[in-house]
Protein backbone atom coordinates (compact mmCIF):
# COMPACT_ATOMS: atom_id res chain seq x y z
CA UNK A 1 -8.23 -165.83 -9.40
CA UNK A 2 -5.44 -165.63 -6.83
CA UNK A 3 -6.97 -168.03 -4.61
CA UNK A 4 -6.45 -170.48 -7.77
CA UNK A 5 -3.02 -170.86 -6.68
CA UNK A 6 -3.74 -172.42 -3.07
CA UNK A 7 -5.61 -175.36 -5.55
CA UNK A 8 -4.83 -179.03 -4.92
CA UNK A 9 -4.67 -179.44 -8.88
CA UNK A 10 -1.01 -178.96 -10.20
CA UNK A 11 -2.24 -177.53 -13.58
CA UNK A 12 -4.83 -175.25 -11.82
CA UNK A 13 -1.66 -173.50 -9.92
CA UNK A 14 0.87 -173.64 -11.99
CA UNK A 15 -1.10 -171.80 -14.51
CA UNK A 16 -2.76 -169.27 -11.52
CA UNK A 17 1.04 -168.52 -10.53
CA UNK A 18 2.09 -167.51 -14.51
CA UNK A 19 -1.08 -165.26 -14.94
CA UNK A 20 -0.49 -163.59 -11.09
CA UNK A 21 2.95 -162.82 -11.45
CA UNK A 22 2.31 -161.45 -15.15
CA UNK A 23 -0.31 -159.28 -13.77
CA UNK A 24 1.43 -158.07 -10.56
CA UNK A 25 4.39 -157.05 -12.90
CA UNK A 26 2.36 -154.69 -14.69
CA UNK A 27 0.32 -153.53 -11.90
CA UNK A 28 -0.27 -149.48 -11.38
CA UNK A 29 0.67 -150.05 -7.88
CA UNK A 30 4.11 -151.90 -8.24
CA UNK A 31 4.95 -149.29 -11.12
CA UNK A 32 4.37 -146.76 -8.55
CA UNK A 33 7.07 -148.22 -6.32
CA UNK A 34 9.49 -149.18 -8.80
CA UNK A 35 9.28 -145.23 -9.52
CA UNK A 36 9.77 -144.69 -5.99
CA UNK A 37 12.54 -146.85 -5.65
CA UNK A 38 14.61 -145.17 -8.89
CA UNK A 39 14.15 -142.16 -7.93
CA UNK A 40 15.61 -143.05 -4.21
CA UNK A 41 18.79 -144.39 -6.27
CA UNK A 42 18.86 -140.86 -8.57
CA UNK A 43 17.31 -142.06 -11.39
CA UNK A 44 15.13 -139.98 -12.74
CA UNK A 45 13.06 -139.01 -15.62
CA UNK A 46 15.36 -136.18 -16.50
CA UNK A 47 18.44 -139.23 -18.03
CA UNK A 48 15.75 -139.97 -20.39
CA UNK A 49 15.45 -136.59 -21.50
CA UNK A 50 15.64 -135.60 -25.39
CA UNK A 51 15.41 -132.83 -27.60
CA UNK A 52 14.00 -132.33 -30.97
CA UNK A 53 13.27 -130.40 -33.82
CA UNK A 54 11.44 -130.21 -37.50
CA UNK A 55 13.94 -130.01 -40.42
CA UNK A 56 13.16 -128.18 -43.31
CA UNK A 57 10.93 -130.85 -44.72
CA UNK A 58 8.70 -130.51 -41.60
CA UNK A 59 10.18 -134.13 -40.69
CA UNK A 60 10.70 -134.47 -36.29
CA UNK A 61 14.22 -135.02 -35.62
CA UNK A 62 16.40 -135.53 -32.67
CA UNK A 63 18.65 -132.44 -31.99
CA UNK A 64 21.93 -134.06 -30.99
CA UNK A 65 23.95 -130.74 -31.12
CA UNK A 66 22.06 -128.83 -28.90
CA UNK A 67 23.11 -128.90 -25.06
CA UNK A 68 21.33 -131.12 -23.14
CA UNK A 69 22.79 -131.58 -19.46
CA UNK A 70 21.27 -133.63 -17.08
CA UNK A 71 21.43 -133.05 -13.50
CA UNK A 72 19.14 -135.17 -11.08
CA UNK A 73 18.91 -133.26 -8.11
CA UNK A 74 17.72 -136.10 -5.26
CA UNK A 75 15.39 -134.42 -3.07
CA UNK A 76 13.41 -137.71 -2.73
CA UNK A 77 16.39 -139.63 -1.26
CA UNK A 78 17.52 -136.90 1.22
CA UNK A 79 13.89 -136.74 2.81
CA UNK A 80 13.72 -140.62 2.76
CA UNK A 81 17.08 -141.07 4.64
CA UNK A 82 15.81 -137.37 7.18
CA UNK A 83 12.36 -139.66 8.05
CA UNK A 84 14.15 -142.60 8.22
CA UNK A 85 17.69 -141.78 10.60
CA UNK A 86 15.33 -139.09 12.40
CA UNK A 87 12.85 -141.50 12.99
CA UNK A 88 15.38 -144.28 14.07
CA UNK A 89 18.29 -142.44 15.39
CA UNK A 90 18.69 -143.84 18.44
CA UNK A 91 18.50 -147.34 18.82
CA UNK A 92 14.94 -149.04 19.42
CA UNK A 93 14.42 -149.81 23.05
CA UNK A 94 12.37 -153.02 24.34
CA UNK A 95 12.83 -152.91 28.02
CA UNK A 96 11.07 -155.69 30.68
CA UNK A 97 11.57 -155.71 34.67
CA UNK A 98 12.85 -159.14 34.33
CA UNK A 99 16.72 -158.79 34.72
CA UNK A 100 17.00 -162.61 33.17
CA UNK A 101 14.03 -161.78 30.33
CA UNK A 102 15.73 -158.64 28.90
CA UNK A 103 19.07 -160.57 29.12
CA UNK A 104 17.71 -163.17 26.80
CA UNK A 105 15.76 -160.16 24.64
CA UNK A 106 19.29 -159.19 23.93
CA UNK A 107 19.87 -161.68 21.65
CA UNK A 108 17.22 -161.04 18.75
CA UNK A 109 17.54 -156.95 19.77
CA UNK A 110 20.73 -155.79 18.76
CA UNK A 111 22.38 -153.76 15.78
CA UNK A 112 20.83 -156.68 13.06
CA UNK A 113 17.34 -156.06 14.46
CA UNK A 114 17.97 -151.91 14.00
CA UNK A 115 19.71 -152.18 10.40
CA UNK A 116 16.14 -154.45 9.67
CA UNK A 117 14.03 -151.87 10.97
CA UNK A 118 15.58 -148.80 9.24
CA UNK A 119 15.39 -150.91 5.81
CA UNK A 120 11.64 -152.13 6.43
CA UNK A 121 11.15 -148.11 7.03
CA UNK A 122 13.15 -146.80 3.94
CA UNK A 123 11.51 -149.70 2.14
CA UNK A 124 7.81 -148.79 2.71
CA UNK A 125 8.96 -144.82 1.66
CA UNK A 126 10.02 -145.49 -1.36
CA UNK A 127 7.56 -148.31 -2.39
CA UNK A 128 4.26 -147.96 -0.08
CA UNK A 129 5.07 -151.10 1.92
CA UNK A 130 7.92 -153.34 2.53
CA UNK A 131 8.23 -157.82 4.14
CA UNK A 132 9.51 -158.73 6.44
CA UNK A 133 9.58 -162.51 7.30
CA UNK A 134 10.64 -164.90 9.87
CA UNK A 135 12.48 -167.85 9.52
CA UNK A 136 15.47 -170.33 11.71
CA UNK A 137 18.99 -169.56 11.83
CA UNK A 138 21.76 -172.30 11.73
CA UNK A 139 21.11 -171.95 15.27
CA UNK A 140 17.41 -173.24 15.54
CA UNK A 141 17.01 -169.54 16.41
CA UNK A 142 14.22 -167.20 15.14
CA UNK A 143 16.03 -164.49 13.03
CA UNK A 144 13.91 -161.72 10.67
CA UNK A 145 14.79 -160.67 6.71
CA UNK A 146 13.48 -158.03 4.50
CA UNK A 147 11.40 -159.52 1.64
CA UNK A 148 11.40 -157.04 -1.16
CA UNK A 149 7.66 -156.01 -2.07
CA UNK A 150 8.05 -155.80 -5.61
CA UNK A 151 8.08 -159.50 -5.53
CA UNK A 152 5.31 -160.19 -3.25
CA UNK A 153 2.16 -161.10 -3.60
CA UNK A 154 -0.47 -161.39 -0.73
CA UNK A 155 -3.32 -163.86 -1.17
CA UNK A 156 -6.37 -162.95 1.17
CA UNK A 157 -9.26 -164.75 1.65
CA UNK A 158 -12.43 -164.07 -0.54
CA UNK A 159 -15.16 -163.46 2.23
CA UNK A 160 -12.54 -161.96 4.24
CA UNK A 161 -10.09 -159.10 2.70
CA UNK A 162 -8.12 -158.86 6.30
CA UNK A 163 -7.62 -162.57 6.31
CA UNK A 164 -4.20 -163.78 4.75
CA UNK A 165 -4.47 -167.20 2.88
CA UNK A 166 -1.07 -167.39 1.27
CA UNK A 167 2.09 -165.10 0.29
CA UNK A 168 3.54 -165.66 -3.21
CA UNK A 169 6.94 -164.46 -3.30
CA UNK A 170 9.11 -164.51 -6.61
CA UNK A 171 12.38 -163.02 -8.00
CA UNK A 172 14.35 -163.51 -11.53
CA UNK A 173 17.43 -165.41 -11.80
CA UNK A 174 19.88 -165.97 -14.27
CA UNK A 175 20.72 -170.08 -15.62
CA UNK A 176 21.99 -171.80 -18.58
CA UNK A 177 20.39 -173.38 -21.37
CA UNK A 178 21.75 -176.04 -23.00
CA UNK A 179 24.16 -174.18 -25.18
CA UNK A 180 25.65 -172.61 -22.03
CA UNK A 181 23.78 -169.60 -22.96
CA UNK A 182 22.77 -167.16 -20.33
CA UNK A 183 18.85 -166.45 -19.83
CA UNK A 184 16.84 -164.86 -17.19
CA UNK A 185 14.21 -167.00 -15.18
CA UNK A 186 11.38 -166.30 -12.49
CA UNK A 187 11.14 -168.53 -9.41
CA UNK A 188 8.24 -168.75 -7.46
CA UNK A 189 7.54 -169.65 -3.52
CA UNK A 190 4.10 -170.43 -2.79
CA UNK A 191 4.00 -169.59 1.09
CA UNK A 192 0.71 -171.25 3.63
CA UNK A 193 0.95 -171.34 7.23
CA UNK A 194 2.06 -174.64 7.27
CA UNK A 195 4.05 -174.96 4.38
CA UNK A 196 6.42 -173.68 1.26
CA UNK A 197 6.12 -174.64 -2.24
CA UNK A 198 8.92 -174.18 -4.58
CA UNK A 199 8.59 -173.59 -8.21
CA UNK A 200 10.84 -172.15 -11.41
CA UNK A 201 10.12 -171.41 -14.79
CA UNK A 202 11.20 -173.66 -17.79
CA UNK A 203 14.23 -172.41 -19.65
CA UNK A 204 11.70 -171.36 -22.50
CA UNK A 205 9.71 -168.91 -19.75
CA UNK A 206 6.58 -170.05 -20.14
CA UNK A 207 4.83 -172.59 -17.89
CA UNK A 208 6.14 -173.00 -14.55
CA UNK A 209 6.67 -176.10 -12.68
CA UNK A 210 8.08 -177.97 -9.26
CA UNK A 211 11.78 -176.87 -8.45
CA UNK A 212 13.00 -180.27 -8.45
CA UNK A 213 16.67 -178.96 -7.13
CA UNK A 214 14.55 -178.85 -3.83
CA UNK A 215 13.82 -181.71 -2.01
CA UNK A 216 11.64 -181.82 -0.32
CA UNK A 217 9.02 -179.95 -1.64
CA UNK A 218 6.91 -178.96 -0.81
CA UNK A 219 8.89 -178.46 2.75
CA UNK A 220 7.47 -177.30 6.29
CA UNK A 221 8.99 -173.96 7.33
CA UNK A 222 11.57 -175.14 9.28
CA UNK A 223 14.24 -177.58 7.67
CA UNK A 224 17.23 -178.28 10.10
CA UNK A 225 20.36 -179.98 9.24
CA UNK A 226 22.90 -181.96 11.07
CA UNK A 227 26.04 -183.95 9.84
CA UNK A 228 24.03 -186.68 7.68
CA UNK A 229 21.11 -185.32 6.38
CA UNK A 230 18.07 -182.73 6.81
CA UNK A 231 15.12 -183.53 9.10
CA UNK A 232 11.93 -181.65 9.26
CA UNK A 233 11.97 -178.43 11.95
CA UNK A 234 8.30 -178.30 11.37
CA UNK A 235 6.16 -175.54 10.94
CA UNK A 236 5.47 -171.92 12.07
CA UNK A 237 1.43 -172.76 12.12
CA UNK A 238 1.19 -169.03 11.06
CA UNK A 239 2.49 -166.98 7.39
CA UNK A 240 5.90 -165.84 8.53
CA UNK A 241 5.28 -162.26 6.57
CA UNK A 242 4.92 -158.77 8.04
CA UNK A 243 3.86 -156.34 6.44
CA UNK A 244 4.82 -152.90 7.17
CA UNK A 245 2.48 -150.11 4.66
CA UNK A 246 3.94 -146.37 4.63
CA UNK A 247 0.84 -144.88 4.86
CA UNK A 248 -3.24 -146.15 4.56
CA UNK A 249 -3.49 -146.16 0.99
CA UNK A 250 -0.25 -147.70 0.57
CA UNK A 251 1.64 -144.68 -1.23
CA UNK A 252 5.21 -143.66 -1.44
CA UNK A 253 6.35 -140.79 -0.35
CA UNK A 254 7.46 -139.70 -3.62
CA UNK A 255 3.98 -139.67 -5.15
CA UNK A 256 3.26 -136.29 -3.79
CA UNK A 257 6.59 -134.52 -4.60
CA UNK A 258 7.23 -136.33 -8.05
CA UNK A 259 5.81 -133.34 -10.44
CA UNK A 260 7.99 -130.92 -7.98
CA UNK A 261 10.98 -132.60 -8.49
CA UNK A 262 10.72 -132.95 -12.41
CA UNK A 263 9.60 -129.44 -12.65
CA UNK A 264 13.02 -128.69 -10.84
CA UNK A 265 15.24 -131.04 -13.04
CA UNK A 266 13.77 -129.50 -15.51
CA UNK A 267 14.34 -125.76 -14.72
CA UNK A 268 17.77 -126.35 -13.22
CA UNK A 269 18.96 -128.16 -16.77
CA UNK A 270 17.45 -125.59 -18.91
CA UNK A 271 18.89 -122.88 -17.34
CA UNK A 272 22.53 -125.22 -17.67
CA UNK A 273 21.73 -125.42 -21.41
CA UNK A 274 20.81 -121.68 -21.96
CA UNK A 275 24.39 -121.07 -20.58
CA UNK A 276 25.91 -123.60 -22.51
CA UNK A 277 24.08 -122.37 -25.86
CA UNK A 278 24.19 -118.82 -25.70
CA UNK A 279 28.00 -118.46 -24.05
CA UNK A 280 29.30 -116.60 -27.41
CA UNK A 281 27.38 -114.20 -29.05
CA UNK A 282 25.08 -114.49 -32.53
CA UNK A 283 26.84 -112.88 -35.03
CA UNK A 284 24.45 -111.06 -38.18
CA UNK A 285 26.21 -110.71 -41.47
CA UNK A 286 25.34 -108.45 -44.86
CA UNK A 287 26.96 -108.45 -47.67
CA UNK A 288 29.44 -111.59 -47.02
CA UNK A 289 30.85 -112.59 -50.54
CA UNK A 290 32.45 -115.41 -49.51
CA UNK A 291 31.75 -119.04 -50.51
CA UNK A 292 29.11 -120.40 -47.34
CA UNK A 293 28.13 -120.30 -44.25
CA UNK A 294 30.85 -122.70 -43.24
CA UNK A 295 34.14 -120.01 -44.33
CA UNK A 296 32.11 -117.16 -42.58
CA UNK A 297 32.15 -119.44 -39.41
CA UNK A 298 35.64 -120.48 -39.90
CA UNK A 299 36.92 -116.93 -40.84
CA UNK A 300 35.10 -116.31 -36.90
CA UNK A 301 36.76 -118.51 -35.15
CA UNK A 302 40.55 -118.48 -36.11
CA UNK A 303 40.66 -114.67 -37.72
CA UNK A 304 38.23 -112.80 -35.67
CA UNK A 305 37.82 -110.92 -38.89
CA UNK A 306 35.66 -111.06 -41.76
CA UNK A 307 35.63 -109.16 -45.64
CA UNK A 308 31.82 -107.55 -46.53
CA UNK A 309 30.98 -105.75 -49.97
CA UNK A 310 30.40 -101.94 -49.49
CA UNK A 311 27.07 -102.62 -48.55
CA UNK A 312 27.41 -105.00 -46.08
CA UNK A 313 28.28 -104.72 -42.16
CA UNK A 314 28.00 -107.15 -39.07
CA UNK A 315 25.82 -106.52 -36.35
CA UNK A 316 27.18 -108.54 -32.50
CA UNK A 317 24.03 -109.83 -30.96
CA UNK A 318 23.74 -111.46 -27.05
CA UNK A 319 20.82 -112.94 -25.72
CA UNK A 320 19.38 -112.08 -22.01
CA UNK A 321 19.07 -115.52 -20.50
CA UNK A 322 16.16 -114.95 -18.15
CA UNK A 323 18.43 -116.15 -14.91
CA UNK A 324 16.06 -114.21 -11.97
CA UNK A 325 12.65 -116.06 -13.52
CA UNK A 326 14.53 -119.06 -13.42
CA UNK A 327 16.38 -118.73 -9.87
CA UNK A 328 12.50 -117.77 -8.52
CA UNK A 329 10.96 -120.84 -9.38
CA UNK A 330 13.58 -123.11 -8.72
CA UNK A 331 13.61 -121.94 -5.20
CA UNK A 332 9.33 -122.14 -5.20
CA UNK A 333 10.03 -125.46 -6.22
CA UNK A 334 12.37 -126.65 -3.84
CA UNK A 335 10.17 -124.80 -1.15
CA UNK A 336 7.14 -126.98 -2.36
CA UNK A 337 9.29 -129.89 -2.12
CA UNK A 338 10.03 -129.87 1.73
CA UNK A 339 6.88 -128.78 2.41
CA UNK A 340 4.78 -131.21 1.12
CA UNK A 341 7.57 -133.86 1.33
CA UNK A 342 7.22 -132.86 4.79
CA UNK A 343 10.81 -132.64 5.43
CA UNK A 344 13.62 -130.53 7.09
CA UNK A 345 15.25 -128.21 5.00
CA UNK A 346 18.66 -127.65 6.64
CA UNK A 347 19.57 -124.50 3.92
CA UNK A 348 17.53 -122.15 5.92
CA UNK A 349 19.39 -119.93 7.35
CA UNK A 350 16.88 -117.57 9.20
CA UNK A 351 18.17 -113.78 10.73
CA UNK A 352 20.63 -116.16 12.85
CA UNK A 353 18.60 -116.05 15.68
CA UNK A 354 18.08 -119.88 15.83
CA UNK A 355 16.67 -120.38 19.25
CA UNK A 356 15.14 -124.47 20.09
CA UNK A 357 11.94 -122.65 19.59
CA UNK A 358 12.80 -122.23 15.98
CA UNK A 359 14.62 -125.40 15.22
CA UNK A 360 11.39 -127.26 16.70
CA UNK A 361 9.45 -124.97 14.56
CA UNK A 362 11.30 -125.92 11.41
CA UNK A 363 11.58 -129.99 12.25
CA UNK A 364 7.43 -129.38 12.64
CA UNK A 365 6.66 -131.09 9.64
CA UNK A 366 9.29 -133.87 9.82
CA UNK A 367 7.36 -134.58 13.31
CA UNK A 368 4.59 -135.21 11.59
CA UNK A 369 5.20 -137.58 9.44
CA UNK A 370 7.40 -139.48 11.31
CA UNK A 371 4.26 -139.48 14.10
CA UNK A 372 2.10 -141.80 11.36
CA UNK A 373 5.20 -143.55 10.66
CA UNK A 374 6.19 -144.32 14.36
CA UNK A 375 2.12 -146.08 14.97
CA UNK A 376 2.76 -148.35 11.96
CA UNK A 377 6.16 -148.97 12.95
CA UNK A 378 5.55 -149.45 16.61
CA UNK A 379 2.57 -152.42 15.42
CA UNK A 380 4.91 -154.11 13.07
CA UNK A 381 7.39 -154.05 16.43
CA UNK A 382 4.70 -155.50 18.37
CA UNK A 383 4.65 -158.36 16.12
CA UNK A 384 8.38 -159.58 15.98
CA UNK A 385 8.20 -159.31 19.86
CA UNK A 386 5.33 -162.14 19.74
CA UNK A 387 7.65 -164.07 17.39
CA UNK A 388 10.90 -163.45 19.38
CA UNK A 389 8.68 -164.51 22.85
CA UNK A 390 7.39 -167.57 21.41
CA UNK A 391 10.92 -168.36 20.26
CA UNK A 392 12.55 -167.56 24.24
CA UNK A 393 9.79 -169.92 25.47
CA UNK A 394 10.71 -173.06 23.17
CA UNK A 395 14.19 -172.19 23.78
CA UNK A 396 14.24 -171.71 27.31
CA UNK A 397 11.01 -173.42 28.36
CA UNK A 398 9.46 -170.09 30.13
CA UNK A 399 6.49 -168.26 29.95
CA UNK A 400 7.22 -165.00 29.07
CA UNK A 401 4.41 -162.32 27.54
CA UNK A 402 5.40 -160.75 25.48
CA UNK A 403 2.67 -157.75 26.33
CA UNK A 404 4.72 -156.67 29.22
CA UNK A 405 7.09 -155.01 27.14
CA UNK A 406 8.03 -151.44 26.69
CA UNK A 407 8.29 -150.18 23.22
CA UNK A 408 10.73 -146.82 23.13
CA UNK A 409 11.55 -145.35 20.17
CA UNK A 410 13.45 -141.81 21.08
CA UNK A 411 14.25 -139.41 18.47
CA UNK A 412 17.29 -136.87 18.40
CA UNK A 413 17.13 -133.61 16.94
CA UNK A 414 19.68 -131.01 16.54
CA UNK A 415 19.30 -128.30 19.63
CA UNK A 416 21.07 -124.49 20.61
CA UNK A 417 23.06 -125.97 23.45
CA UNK A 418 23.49 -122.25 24.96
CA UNK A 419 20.16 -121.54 24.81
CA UNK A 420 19.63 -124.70 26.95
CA UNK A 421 22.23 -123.35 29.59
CA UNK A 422 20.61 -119.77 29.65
CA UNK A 423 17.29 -121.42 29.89
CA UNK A 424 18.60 -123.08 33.02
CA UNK A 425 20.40 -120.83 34.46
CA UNK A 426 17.25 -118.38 34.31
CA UNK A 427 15.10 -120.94 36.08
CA UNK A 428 17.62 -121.51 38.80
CA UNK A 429 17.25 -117.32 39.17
CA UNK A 430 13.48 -117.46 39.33
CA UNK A 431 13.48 -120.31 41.81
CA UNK A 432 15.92 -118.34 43.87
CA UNK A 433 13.79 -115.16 43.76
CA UNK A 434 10.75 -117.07 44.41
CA UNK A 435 12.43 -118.42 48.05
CA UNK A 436 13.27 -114.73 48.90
CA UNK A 437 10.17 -113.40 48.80
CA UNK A 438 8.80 -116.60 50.92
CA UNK A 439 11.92 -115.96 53.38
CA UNK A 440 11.06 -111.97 53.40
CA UNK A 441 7.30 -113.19 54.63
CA UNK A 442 8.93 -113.17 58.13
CA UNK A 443 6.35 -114.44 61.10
CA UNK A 444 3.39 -113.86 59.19
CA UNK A 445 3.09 -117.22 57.78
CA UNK A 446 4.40 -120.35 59.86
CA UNK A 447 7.79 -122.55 59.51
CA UNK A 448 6.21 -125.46 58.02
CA UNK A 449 4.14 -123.00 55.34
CA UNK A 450 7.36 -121.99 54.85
CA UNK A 451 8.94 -125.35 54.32
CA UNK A 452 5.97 -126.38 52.00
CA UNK A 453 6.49 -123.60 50.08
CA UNK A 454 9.99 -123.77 49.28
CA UNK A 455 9.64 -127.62 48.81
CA UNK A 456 7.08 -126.73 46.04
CA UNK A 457 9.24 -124.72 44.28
CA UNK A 458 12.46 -126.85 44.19
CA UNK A 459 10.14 -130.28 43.28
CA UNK A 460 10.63 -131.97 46.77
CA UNK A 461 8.99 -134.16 48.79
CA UNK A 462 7.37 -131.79 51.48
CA UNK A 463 6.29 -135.12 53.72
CA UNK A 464 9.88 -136.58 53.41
CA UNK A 465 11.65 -132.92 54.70
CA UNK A 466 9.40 -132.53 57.40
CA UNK A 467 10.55 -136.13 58.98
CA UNK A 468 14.02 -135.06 58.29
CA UNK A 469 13.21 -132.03 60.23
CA UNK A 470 11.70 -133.85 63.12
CA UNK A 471 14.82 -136.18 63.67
CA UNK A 472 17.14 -133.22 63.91
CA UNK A 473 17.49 -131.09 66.85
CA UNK A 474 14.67 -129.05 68.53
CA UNK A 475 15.79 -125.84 66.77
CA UNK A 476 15.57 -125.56 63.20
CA UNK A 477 16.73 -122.63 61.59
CA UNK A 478 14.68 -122.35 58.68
CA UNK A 479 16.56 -119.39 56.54
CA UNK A 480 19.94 -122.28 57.23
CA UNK A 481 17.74 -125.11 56.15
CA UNK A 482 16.37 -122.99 52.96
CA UNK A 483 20.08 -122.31 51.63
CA UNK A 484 21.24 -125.89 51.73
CA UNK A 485 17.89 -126.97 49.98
CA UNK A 486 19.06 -124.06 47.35
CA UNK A 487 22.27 -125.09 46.87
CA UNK A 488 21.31 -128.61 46.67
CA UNK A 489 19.01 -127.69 44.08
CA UNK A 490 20.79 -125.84 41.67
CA UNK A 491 23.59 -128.29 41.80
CA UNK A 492 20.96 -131.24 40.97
CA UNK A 493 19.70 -128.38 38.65
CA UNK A 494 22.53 -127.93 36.91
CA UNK A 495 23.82 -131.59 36.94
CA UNK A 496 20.77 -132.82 35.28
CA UNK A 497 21.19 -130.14 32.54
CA UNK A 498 24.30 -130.57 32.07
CA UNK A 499 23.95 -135.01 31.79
CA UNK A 500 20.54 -134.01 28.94
């Protein structure tokens, strides 16, 4: 059992941690985001593709003459990187009221804390969830690293499945043996919330034991060092791992597009291969007396001429390499591939009519997934803040909350700039139209109907005009009054579209 490895007893956890870490290795779910993780980097199951045939003896052979290119076409990692740089583009605000709060805020918020974000995000993509943990800078000052999930394991209690007990995290390493020979080890942290326990494998990778190259250990979280010696930092009093999961069930976003994008290797190499193979023509031959096959193929090649008996002849055959089937379902595929990777697929070209209405159309899906991905994001957010708060108040000995901050996360999407400025310019025109025909009502409705009115239409404050209006002189010419607040308007108007 996992809990077996929170034991008192040495043996009991020693012996927990070798069986855990076997199993996790080989678990569905960690194969699953290795996948997703090689096929982020372009490796794909199309390298590892071979060809074979049966030889005359009906034996299976591997057909090493045969073309067989291999192009990995890496839809996986463009969609990753669109969800990830749309979703992040701009960098994450956290904004407070306190001038002296958000100064300090600027410490732990800055281009580290994006670059961590955008790698906790392309982590979780590619492998259903990604770390991240806390720990103290040479500084005594909280700072944040990714923890790769392939090498984490998350202990929860037994009555309780949303209760964390414990965080095993391990990673291979390469030492010596005693003949200076390299081999490949696994080291082990066992994490609690008060404390760290180090442990490494025995050159001969079985049983694992205490690192003794770290002393102490086990150690509190927090192990500071000045000119002599280390002295305890203490502990966190809480796991120092957050978890951030790509979805509900944990799955990458290359579990739905996987067949897709193997069914497109697949047809994009075969059609390579068919042009490859069937470049020269097939050549059928009666009545050759040569020797073999061999001279007929050599007489081909360097005399473009060949000798048949009276009987014989030579007939030039090509093959019809079926280019339109192929060209259809490659572009089904990579149709399939955007839409249910729900991504942006920037090759569309349209009727060149590409209005904002259609760009938003066509960034649609993208919006949606990067909507689930923004709540998880935002709550993993919400817990660094708590950390980086806590940390302000030691540091500074204030009482910050950190509930009174402002999350923003802004995305930035491409946009038809002209059809921004026609947009505006056609409002301006409408507005102007619109105070006409109140101007053209004459005396049948009053000045300050009037003046409400018009203030509706350009967005002002009808209460704050009419003491403006008041303070001035006894006569107010209205139709005066109603060009200024025009002009003023359009040039605010187009001021403000021009600073978006």
């Amino acid at each position: 059992m996992l809990l077996d490895i929170l034991s008192d007893n040495p043996d009991v956890v020693t012996k927990a941690l070798e069986n855990a870490i076997l199993k996790d290795k080989k678990s569905e779910k960690k194969k699953k985001a290795l996948e997703g993780l090689n096929y982020y980097k372009g490796e794909h199951e199309i390298l590892n593709y071979r060809l074979f045939y049966f030889n005359s003896d009906g034996v299976l052979k591997e057909d090493k003459y045969r073309s067989n290119i291999k192009i990995q076409h890496q839809f996986h990692t463009e969609l990753v990187d669109q969800k990830v740089q749309y979703l992040l583009s701009n960098p994450l605000e956290v904004v407070t009221e306190d001038e002296q709060f958000q100064e300090r805020l600027k410490e732990y918020i800055n281009e580290e804390f994006q670059e961590l974000l955008q790698n906790a995000v392309e982590g979780a993509s590619n492998k259903g969830l990604e770390y991240i943990y806390a720990y103290k800078d040479e500084n005594n000052k909280i700072a944040f690293q990714i923890a790769d999930s392939l090498g984490v394991i998350a202990i929860y209690d037994k009555a309780d499945n949303s209760k964390l007990k414990g965080i095993v995290r391990y990673y291979d390493t390469v030492v010596f043996d005693n003949n200076d020979n390299e081999i490949t080890i696994t080291k082990a942290e066992i994490w609690t919330n008060m404390q760290v326990t180090y442990y490494t494998q025995d050159k001969d990778k079985h049983r694992f034991k205490l690192d003794n190259d770290i002393k102490p250990n086990p150690r509190p979280h927090v192990i500071l060092e000045d000119d002599k010696a280390f002295y305890d930092g203490g502990s966190f009093g809480y796991i120092p791992f957050f978890r951030l999961d790509n979805n509900k069930y944990q799955k990458t976003d290359l579990e739905p597009i996987k067949a897709l994008i193997d069914d497109y290797d697949l047809m994009a190499c075969s059609l390579s291969n068919n042009l490859q193979d069937f470049q020269e023509a097939i050549y059928v031959v009666k009545g050759y007396p040569g020797d073999d096959l061999d001279t007929l193929t050599k007489n081909l090649k360097t005399r473009k001429t060949i000798g048949v008996d009276a009987e014989g002849g030579i007939d030039v055959k090509t093959i019809d390499i079926p280019v339109e089937a192929r060209k259809t379902k490659l572009e089904l595929d990579k149709n399939s591939i955007y839409k249910f990777g729900m991504g942006f697929d920037s090759s569309q070209i349209g009727d060149g009519n590409i209005t904002n209405i259609v760009i938003k159309s066509r960034y649609a899906l993208l919006d949606l997934k990067c909507n689930k991905a923004e709540t998880r994001l935002r709550k993993l957010v919400r817990q660094l803040l708590k950390v980086i708060v806590d940390d302000i108040n030691s540091r500074y000995g204030t009482a910050y909350d950190y509930n009174t901050l402002t999350i923003n996360i802004v995305r930035e999407s491409i946009v038809n700039e002209n059809d921004i400025a026609v947009n505006a310019k056609t409002e301006a025109e409408t507005k102007a139209v619109i105070i006409n025909y109140i101007l053209s009502a004459g005396q049948t409705i009053s000045n300050e109907s009037k003046l409400k009115l018009i203030c509706d239409v350009l967005e002002l404050d009808y209460e704050e005009e009419k003491e403006k209006l008041e303070k001035q002189e006894p006569y107010v010419d209205i139709n005066a009054l109603t060009d200024d607040l025009i002009t003023r308007n359009i040039n605010n108007t187009s001021g403000g579209e021009a600073n978006e």
